[in-house]
PDB file of N, CA and C in Angstrom:
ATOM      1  N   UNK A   1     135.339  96.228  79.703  1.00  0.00           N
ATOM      2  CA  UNK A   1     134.380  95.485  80.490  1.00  0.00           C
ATOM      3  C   UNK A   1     134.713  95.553  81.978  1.00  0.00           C
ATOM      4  N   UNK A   2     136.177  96.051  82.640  1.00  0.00           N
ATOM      5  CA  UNK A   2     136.683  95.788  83.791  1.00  0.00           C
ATOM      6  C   UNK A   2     135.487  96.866  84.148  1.00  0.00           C
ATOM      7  N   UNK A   3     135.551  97.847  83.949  1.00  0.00           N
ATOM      8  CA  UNK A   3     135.205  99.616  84.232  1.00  0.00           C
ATOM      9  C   UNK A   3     133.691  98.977  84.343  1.00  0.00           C
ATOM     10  N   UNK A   4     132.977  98.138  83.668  1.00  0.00           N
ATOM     11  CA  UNK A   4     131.480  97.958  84.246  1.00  0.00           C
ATOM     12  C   UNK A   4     131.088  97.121  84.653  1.00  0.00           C
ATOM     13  N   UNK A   5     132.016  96.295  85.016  1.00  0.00           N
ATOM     14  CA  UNK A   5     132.009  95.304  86.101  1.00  0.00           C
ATOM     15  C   UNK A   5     132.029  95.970  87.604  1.00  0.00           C
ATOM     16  N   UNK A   6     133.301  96.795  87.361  1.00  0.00           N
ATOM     17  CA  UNK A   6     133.875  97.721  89.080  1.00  0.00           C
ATOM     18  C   UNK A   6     132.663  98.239  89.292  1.00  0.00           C
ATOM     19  N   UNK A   7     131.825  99.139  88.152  1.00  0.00           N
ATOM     20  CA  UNK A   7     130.971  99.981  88.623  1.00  0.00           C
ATOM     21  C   UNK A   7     129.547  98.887  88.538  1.00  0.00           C
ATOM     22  N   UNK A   8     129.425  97.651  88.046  1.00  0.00           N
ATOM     23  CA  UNK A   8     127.827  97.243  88.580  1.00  0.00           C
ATOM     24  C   UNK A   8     128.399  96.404  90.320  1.00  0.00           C
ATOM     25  N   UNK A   9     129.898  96.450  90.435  1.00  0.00           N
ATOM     26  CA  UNK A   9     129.725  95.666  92.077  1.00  0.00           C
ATOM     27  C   UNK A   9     129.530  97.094  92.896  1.00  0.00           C
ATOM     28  N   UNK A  10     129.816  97.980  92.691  1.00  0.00           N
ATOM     29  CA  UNK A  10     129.732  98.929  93.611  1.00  0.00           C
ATOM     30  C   UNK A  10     128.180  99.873  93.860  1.00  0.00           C
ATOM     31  N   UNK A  11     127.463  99.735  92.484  1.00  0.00           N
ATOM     32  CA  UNK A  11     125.924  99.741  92.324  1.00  0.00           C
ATOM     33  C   UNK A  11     125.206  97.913  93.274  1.00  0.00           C
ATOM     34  N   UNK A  12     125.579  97.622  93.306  1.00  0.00           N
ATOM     35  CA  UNK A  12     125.627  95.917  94.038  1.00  0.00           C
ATOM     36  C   UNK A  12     125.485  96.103  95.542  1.00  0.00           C
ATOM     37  N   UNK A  13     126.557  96.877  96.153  1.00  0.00           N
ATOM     38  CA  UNK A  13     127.333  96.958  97.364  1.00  0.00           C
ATOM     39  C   UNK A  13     126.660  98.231  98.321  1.00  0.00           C
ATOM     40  N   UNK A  14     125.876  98.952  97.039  1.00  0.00           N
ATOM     41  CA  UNK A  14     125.138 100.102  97.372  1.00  0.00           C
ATOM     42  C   UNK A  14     123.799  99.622  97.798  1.00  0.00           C
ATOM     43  N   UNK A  15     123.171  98.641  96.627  1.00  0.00           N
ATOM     44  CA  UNK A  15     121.886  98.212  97.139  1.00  0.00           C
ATOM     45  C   UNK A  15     121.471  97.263  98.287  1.00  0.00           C
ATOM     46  N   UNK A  16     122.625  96.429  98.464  1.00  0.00           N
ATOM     47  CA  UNK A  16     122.810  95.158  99.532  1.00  0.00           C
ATOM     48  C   UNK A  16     122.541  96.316 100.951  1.00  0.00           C
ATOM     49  N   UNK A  17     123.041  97.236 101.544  1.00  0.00           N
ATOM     50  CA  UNK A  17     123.825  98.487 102.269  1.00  0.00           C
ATOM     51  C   UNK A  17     122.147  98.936 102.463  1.00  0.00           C
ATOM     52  N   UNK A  18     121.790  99.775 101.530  1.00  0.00           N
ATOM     53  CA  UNK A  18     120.078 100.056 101.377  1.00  0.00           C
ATOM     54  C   UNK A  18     118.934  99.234 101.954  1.00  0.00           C
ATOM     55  N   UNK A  19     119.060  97.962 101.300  1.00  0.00           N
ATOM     56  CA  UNK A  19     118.091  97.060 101.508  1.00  0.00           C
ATOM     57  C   UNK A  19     118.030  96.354 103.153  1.00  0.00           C
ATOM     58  N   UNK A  20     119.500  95.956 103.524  1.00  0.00           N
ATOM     59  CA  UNK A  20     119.875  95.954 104.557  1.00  0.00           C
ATOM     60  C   UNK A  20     118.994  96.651 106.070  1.00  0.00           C
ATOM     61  N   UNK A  21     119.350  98.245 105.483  1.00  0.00           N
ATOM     62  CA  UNK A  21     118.955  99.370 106.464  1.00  0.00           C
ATOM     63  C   UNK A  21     117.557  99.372 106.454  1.00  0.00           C
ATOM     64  N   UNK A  22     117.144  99.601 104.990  1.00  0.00           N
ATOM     65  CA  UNK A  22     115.316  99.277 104.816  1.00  0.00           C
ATOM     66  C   UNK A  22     114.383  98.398 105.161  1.00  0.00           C
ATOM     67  N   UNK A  23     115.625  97.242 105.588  1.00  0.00           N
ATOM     68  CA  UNK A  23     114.654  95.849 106.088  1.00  0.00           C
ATOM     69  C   UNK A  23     114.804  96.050 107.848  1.00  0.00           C
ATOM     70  N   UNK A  24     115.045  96.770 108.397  1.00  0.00           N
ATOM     71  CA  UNK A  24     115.173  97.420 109.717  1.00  0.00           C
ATOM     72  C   UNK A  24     116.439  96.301 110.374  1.00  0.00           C
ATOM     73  N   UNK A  25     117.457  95.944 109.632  1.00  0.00           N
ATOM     74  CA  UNK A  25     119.088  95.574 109.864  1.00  0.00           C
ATOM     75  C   UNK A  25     118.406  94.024 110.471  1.00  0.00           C
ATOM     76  N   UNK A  26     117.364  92.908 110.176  1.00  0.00           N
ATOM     77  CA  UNK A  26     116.998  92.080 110.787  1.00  0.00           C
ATOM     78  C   UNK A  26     117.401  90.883 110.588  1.00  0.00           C
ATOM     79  N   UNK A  27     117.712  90.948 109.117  1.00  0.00           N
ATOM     80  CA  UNK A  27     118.608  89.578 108.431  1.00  0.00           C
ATOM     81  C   UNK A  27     119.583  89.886 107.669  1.00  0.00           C
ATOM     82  N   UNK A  28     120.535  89.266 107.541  1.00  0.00           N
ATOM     83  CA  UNK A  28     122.310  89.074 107.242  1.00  0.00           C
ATOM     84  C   UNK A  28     121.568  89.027 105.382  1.00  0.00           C
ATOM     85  N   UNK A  29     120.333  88.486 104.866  1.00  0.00           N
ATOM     86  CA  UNK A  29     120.522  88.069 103.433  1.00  0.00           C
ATOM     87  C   UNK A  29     119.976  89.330 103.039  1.00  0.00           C
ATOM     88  N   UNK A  30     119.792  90.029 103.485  1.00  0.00           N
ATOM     89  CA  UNK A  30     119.783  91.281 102.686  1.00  0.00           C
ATOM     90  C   UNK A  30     120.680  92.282 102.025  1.00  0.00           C
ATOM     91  N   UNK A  31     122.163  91.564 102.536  1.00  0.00           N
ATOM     92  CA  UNK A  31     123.154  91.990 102.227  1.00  0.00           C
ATOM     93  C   UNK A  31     123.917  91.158 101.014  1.00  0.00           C
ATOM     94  N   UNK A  32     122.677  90.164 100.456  1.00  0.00           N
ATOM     95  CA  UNK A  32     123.472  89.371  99.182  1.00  0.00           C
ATOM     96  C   UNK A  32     123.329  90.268  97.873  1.00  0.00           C
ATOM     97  N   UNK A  33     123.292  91.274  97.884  1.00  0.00           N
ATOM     98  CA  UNK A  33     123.466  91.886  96.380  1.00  0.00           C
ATOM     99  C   UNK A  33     124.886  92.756  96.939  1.00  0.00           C
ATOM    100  N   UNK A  34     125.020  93.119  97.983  1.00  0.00           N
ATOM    101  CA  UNK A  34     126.102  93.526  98.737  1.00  0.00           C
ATOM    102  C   UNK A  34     127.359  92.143  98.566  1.00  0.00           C
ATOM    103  N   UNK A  35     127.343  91.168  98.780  1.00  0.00           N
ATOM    104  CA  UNK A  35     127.916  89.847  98.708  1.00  0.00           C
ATOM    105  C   UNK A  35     128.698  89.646  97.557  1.00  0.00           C
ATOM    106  N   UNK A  36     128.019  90.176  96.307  1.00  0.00           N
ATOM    107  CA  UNK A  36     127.767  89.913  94.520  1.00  0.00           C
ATOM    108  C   UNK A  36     128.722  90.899  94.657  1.00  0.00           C
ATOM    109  N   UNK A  37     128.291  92.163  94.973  1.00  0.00           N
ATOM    110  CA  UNK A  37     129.146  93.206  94.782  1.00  0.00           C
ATOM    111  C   UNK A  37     130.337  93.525  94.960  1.00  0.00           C
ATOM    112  N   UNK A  38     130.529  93.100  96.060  1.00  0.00           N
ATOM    113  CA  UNK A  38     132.246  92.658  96.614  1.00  0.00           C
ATOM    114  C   UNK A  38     132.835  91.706  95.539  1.00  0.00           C
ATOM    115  N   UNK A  39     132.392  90.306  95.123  1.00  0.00           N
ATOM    116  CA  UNK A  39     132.622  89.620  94.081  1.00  0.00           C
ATOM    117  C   UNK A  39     133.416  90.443  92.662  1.00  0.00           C
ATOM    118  N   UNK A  40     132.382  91.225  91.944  1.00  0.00           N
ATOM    119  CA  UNK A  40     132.347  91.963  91.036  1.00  0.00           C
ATOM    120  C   UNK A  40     133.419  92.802  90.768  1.00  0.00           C
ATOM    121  N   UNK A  41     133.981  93.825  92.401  1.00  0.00           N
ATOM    122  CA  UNK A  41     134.926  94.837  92.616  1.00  0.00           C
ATOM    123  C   UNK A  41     136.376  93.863  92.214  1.00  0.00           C
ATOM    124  N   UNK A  42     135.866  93.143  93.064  1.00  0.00           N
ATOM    125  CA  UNK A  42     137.254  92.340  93.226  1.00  0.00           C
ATOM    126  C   UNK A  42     137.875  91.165  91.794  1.00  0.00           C
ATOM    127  N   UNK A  43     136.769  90.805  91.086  1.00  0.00           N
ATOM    128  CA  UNK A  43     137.277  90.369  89.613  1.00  0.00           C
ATOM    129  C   UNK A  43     137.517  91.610  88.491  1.00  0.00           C
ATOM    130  N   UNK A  44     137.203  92.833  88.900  1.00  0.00           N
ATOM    131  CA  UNK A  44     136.979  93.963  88.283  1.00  0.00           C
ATOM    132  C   UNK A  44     138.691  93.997  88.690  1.00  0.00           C
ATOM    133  N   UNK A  45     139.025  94.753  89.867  1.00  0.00           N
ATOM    134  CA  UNK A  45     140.450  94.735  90.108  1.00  0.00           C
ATOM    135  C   UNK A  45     141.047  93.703  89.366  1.00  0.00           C
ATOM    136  N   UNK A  46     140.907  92.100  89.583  1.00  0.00           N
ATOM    137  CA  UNK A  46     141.835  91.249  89.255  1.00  0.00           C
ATOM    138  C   UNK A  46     142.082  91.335  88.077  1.00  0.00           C
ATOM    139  N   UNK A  47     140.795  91.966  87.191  1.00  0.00           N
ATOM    140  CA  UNK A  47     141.241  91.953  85.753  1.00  0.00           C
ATOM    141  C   UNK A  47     141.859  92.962  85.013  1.00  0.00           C
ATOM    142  N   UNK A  48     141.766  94.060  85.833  1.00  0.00           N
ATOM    143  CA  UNK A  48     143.232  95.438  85.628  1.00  0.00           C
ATOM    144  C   UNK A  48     144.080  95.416  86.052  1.00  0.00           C
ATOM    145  N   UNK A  49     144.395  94.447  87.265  1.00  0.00           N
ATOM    146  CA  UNK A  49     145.790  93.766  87.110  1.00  0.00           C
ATOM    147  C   UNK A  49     146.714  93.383  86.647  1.00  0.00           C
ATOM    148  N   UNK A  50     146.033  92.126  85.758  1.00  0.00           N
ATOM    149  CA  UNK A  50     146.675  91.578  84.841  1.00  0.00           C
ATOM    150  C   UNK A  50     146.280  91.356  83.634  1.00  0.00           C
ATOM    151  N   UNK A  51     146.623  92.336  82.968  1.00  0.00           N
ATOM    152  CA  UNK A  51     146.020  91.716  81.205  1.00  0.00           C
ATOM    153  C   UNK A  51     145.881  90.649  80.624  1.00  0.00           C
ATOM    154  N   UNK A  52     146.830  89.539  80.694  1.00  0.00           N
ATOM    155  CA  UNK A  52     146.860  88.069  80.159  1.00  0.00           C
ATOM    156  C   UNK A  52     145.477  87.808  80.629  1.00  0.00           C
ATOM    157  N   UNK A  53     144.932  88.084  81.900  1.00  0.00           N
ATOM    158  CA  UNK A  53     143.700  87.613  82.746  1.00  0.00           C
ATOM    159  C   UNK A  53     142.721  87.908  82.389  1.00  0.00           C
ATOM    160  N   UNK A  54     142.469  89.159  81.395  1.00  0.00           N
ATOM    161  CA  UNK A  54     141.483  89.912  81.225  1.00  0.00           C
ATOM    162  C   UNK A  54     140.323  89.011  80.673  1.00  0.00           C
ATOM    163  N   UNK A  55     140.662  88.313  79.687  1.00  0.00           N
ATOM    164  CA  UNK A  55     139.694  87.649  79.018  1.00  0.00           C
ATOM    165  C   UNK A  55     139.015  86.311  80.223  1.00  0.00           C
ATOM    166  N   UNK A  56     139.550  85.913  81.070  1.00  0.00           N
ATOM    167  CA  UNK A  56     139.613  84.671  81.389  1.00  0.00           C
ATOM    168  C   UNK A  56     138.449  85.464  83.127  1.00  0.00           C
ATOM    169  N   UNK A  57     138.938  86.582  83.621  1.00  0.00           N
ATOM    170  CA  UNK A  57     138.512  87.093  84.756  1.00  0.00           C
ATOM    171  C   UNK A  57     136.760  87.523  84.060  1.00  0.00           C
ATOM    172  N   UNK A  58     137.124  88.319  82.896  1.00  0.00           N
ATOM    173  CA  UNK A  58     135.394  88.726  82.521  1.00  0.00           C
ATOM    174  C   UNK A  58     134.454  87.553  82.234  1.00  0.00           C
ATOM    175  N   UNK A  59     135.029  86.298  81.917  1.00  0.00           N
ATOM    176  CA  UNK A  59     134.171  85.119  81.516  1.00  0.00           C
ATOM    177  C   UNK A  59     133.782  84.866  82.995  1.00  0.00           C
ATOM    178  N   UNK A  60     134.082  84.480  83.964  1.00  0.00           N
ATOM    179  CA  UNK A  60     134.226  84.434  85.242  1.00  0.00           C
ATOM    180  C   UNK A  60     133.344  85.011  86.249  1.00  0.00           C
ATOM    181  N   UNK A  61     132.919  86.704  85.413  1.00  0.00           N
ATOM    182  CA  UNK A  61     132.592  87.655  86.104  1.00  0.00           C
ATOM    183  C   UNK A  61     130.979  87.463  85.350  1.00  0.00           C
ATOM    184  N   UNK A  62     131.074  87.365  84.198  1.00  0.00           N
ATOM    185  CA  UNK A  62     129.517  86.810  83.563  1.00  0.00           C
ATOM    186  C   UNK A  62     128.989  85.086  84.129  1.00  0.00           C
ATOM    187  N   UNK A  63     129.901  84.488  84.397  1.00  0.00           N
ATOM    188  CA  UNK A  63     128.825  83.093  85.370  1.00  0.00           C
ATOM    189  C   UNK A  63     128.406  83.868  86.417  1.00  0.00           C
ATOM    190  N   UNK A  64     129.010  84.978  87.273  1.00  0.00           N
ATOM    191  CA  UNK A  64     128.888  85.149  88.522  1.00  0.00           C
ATOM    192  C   UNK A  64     127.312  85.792  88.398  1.00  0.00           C
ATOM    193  N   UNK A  65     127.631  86.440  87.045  1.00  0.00           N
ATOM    194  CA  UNK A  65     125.781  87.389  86.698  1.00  0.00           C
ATOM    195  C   UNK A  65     124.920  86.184  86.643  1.00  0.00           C
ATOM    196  N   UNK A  66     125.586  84.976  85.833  1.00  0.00           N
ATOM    197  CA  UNK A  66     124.702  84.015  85.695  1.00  0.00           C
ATOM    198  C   UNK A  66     124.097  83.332  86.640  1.00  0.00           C
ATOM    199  N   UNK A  67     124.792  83.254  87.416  1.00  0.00           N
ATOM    200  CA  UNK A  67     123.714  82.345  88.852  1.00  0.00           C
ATOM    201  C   UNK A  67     123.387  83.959  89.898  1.00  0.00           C
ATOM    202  N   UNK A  68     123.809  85.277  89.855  1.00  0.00           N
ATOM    203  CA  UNK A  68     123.020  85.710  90.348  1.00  0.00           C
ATOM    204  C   UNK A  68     121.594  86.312  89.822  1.00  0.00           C
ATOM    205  N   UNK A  69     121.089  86.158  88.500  1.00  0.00           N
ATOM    206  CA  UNK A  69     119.829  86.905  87.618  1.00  0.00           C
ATOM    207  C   UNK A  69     119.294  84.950  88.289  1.00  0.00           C
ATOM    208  N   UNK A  70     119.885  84.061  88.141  1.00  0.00           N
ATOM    209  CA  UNK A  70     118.879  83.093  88.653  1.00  0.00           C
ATOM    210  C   UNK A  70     118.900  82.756  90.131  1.00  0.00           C
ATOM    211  N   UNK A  71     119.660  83.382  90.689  1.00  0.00           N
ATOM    212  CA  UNK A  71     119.012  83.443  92.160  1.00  0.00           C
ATOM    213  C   UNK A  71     118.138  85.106  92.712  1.00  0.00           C
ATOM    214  N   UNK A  72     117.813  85.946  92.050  1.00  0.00           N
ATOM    215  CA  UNK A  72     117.521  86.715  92.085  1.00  0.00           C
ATOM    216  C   UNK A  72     116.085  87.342  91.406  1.00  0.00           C
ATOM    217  N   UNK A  73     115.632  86.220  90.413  1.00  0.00           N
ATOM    218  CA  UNK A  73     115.319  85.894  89.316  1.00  0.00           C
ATOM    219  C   UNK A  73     113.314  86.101  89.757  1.00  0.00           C
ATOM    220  N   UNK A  74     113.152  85.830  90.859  1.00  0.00           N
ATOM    221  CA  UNK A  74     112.101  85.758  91.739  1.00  0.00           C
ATOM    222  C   UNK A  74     111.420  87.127  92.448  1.00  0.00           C
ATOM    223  N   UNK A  75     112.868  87.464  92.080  1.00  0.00           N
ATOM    224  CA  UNK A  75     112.134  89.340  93.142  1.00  0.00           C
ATOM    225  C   UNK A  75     111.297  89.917  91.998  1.00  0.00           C
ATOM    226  N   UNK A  76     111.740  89.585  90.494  1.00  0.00           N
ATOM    227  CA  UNK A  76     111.240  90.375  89.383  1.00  0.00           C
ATOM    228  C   UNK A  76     109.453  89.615  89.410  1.00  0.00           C
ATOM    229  N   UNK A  77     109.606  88.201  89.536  1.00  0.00           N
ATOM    230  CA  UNK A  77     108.059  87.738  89.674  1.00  0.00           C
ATOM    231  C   UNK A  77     106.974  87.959  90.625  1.00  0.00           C
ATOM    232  N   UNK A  78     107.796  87.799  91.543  1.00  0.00           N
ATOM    233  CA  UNK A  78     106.850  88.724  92.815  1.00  0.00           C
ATOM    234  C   UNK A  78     106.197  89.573  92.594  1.00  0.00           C
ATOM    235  N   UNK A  79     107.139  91.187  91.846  1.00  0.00           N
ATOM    236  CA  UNK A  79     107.070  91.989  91.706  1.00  0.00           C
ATOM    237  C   UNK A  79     105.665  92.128  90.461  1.00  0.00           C
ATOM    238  N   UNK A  80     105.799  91.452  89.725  1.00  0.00           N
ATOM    239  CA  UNK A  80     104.609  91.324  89.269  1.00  0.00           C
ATOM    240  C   UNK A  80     103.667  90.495  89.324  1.00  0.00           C
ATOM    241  N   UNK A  81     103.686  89.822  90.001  1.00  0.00           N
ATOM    242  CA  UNK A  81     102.569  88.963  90.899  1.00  0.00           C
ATOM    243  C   UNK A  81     101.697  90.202  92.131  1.00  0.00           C
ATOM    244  N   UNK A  82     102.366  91.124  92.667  1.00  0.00           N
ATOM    245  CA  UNK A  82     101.739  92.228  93.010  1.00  0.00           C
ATOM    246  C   UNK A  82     102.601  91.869  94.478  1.00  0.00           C
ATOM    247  N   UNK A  83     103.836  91.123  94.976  1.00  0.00           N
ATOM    248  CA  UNK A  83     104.242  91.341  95.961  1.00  0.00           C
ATOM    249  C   UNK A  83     104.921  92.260  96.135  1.00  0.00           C
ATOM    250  N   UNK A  84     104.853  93.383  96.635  1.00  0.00           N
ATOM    251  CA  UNK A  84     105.717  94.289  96.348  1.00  0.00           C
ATOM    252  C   UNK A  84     106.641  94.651  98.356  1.00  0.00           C
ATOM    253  N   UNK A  85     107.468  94.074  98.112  1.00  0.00           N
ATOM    254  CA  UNK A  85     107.637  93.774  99.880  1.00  0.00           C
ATOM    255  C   UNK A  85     109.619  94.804  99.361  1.00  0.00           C
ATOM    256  N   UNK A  86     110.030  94.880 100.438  1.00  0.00           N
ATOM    257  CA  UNK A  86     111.317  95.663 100.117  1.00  0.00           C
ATOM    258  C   UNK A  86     112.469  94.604  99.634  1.00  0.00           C
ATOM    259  N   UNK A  87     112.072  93.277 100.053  1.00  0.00           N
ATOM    260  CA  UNK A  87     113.000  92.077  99.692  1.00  0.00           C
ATOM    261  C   UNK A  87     112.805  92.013  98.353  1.00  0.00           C
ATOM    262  N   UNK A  88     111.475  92.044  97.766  1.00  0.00           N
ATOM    263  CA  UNK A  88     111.098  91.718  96.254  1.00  0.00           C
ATOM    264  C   UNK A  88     111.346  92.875  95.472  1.00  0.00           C
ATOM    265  N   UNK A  89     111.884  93.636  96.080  1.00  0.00           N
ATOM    266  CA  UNK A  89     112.335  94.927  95.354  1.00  0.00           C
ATOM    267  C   UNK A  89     113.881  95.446  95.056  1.00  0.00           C
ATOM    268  N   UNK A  90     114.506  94.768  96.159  1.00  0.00           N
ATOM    269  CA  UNK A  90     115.927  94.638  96.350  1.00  0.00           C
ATOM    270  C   UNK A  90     116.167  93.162  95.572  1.00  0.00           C
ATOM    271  N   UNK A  91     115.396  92.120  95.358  1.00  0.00           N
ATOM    272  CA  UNK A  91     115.880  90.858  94.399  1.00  0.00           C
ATOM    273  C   UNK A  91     115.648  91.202  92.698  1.00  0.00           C
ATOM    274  N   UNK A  92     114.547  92.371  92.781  1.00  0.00           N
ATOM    275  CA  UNK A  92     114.395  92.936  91.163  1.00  0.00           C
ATOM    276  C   UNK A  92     114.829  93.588  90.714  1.00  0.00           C
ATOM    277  N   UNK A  93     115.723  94.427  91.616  1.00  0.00           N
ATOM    278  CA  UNK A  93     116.711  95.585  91.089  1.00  0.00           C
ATOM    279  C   UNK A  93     117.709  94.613  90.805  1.00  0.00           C
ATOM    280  N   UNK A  94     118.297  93.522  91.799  1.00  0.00           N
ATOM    281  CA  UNK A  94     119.797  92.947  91.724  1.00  0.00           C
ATOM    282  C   UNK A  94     119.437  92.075  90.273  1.00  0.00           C
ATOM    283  N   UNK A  95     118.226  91.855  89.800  1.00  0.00           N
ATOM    284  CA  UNK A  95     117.651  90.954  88.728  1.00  0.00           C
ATOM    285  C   UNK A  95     118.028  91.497  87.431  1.00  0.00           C
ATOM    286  N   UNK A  96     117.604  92.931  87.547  1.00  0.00           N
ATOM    287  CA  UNK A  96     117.272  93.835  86.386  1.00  0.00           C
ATOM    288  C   UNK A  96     118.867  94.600  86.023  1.00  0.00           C
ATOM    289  N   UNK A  97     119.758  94.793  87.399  1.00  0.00           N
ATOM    290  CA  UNK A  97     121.258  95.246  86.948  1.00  0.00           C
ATOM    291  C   UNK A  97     122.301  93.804  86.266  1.00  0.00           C
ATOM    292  N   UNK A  98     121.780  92.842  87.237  1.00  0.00           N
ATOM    293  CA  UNK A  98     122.884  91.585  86.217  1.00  0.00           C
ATOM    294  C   UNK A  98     122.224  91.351  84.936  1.00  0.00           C
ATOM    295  N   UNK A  99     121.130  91.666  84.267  1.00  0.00           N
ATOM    296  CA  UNK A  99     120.587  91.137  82.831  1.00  0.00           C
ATOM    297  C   UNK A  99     121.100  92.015  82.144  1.00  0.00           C
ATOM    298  N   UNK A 100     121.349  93.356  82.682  1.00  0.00           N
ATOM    299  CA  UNK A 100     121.445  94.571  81.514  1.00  0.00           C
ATOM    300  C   UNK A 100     123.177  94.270  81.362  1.00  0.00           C
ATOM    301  N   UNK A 101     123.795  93.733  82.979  1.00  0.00           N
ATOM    302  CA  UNK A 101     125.285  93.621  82.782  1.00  0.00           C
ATOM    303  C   UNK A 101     125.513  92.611  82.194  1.00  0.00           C
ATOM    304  N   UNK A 102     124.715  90.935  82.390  1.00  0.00           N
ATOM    305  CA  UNK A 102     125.181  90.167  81.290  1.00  0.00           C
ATOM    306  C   UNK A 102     124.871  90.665  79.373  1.00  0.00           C
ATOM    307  N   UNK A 103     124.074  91.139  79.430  1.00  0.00           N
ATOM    308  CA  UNK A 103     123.670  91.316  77.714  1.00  0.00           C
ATOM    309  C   UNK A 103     124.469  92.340  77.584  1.00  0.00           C
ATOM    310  N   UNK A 104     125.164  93.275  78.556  1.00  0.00           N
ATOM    311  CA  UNK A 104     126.481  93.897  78.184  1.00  0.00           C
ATOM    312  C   UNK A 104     127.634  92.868  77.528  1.00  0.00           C
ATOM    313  N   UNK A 105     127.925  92.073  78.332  1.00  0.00           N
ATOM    314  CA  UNK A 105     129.250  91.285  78.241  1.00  0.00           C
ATOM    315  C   UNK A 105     128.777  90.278  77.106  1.00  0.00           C
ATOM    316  N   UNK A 106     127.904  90.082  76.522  1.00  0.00           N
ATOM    317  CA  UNK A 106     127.407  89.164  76.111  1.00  0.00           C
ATOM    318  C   UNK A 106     127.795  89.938  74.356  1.00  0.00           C
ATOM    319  N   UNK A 107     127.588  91.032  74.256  1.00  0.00           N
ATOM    320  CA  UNK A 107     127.893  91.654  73.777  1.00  0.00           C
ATOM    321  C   UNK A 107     129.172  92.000  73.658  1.00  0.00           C
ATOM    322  N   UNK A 108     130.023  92.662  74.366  1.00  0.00           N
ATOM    323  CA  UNK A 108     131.289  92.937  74.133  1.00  0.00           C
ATOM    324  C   UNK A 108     132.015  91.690  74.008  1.00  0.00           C
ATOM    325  N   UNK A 109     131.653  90.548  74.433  1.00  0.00           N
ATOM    326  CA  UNK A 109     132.554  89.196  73.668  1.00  0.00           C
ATOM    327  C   UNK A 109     132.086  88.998  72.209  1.00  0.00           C
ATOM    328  N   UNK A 110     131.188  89.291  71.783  1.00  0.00           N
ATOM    329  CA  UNK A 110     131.191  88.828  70.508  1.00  0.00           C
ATOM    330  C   UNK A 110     131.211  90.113  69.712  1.00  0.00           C
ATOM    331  N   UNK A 111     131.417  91.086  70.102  1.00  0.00           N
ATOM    332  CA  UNK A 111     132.475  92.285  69.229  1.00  0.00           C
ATOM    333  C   UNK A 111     133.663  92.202  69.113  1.00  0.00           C
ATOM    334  N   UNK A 112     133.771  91.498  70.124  1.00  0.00           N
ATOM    335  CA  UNK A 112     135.642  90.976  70.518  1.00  0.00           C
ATOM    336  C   UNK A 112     136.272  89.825  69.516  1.00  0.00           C
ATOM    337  N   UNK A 113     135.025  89.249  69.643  1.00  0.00           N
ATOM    338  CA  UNK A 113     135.543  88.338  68.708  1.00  0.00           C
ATOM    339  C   UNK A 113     135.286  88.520  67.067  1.00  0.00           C
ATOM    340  N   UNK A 114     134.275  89.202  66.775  1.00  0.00           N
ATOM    341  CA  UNK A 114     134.517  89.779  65.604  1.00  0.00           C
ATOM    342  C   UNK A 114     135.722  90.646  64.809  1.00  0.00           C
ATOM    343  N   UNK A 115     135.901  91.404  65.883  1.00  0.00           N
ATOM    344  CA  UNK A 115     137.487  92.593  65.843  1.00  0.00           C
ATOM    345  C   UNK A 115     138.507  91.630  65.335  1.00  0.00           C
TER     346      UNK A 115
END
């Protein structure tokens, strides 16, 4: 789970970076999937660090999906409400990568715990 954690903050850090540049560099919150992403890298590291941690850093790393798919949660409605603006597109991508990464983890804990 470390390995797709590292790689959804750095898919994160990529889009924050994008959206940023695409919004012609005008506001600092375009860089919150960039924000998440740094988050992500860095519980990703903490949890190949230390093994004892592993379990305790990925629980950690799924609240972090959890309040970002609900602060993010809005770009996907927009988006089909017919707003289609570069903000509502950068909040539906960051929407659509934490759902697929929580129902990842959501998953690999309860294989885990089956094993």
């Amino acid at each position: 789970m470390a390995f797709r954690t590292d790689f959804l903050g750095i898919l994160l850090i990529l889009l924050g970076i994008i959206s940023y540049f695409a919004t012609g560099m005008i506001s600092i919150t375009a860089l919150i999937p960039a924000f998440f992403g740094i988050v992500f890298v860095i519980l990703a590291w903490l949890a190949n660090k230390k093994e004892s941690w592993n379990q305790h850093i990925m629980h950690v790393s799924v609240l972090v999906a959890l309040i970002g798919i609900i602060g993010s949660i809005s770009g996907l409605i927009d988006l089909i409400g017919g707003d289609v603006t570069s903000s509502a597109i950068a909040k539906a991508i960051m929407a659509l990568l934490l759902i697929i990464y929580f129902i990842m983890a959501i998953k690999s804990f309860v294989d885990a715990r089956r094993a």
